[in-house]
Protein backbone atom coordinates (compact mmCIF):
# COMPACT_ATOMS: atom_id res chain seq x y z
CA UNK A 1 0.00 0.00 0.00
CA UNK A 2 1.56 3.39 -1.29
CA UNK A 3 1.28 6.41 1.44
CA UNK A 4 0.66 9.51 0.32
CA UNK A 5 3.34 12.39 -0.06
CA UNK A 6 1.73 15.79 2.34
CA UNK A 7 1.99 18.95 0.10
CA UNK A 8 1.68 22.47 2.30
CA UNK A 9 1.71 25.19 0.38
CA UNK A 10 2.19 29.32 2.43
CA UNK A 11 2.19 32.34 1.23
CA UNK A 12 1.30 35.69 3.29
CA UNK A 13 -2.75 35.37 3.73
CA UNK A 14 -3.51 32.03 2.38
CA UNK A 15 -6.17 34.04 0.17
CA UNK A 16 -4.74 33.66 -3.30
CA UNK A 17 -1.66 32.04 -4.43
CA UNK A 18 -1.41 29.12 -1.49
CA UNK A 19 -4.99 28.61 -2.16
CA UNK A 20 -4.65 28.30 -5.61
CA UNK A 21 -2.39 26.11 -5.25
CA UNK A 22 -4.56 23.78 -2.67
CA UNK A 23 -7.59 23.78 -5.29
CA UNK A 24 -5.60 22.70 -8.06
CA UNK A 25 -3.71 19.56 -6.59
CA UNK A 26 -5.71 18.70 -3.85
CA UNK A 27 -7.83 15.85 -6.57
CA UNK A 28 -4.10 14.57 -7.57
CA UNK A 29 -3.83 10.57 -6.96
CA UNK A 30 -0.64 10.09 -4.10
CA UNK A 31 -0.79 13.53 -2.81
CA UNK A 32 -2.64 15.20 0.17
CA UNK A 33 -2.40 19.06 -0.18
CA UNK A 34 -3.20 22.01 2.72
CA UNK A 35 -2.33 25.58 2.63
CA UNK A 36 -1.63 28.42 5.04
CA UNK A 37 -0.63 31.64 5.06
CA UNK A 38 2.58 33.24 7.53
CA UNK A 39 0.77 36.27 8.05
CA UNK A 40 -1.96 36.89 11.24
CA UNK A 41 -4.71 37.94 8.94
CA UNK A 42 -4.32 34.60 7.04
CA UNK A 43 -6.91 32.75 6.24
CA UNK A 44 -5.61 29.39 7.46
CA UNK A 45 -2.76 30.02 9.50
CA UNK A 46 0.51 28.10 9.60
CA UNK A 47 1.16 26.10 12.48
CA UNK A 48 3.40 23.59 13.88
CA UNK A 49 1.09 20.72 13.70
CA UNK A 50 0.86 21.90 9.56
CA UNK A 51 4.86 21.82 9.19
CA UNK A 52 5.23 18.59 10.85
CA UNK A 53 2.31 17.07 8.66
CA UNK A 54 4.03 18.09 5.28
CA UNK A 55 6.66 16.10 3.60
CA UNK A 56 7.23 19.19 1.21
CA UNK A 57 6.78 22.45 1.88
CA UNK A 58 6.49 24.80 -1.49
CA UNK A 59 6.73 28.78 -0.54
CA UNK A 60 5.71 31.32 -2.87
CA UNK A 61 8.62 33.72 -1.98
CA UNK A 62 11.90 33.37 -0.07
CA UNK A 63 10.44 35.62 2.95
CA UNK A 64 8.02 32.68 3.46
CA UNK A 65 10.85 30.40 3.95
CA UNK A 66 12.58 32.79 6.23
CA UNK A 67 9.54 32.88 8.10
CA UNK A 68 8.78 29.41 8.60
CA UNK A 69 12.41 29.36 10.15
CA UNK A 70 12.15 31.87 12.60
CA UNK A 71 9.04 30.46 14.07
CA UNK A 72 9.35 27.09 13.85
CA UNK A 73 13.37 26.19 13.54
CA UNK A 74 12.68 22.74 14.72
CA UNK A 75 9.67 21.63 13.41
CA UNK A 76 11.43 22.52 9.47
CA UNK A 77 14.67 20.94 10.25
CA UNK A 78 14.03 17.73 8.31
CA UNK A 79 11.05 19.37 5.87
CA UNK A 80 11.90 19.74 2.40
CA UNK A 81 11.16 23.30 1.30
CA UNK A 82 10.87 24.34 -2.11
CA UNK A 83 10.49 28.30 -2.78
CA UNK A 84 8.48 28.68 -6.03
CA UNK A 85 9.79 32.60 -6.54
CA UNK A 86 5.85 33.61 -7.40
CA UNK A 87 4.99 37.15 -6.52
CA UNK A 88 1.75 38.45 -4.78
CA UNK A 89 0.62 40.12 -7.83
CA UNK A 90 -2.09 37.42 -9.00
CA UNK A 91 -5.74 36.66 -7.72
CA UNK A 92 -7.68 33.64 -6.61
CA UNK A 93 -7.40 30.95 -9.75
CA UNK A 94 -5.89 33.46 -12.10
CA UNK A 95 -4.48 31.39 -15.40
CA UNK A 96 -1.37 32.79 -15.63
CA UNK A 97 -0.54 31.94 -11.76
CA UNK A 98 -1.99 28.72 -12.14
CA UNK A 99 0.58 28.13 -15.49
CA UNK A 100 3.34 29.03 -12.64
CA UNK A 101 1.87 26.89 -9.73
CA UNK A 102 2.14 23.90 -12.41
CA UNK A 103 5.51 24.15 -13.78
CA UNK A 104 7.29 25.48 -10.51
CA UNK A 105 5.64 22.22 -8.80
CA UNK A 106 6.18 19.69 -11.28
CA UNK A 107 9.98 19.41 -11.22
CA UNK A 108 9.54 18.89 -7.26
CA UNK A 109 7.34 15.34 -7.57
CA UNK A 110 7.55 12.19 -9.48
């Protein structure tokens, strides 16, 4: 029996690009996918419980990754983080960031 691999994906509020990004892999077979964003007003907020969960963690910008290690040093130690270098200059299911979400993730799985 395979297990599945735990996708997280952050970005600041978890309101556009993150959740994108959970809506559009969450139906793919061998993955389970959450979001979150770093930021107080996020929608979902990232947690400790969320980092320890994911096997990969794919950031939309390198201040998410520097983030993630000033709050939870630990907990990331032994994650695999991927930053996918996508700006907060798209909306909620916009084509073009969806085009990026696709190919930034794609080298990162089998």
């Amino acid at each position: 029996m395979e297990t599945e691999t735990n996708l997280l994906f952050i970005c600041s509020r978890n309101l556009w690009r993150s959740r994108t990004a959970e809506d559009i892999f969450k139906n793919m077979p061998g993955y389970e996918v959450r979001s979150a964003g770093t930021q107080p007003s996020a929608r979902i907020r990232v947690t400790e419980g969320l980092i320890r969960w994911a096997d990969i963690i794919f950031v939309m910008e390198r201040k998410h990754r520097d983030i993630l290690q000033e709050r939870f040093p630990v907990a990331i130690e032994d994650r695999i983080i991927r930053c996918l270098n996508i700006p907060d200059e798209f909306q909620y299911m916009d084509p073009n960031l969806i085009d990026l979400l696709r190919a930034g993730v794609a080298e990162h799985l089998h």
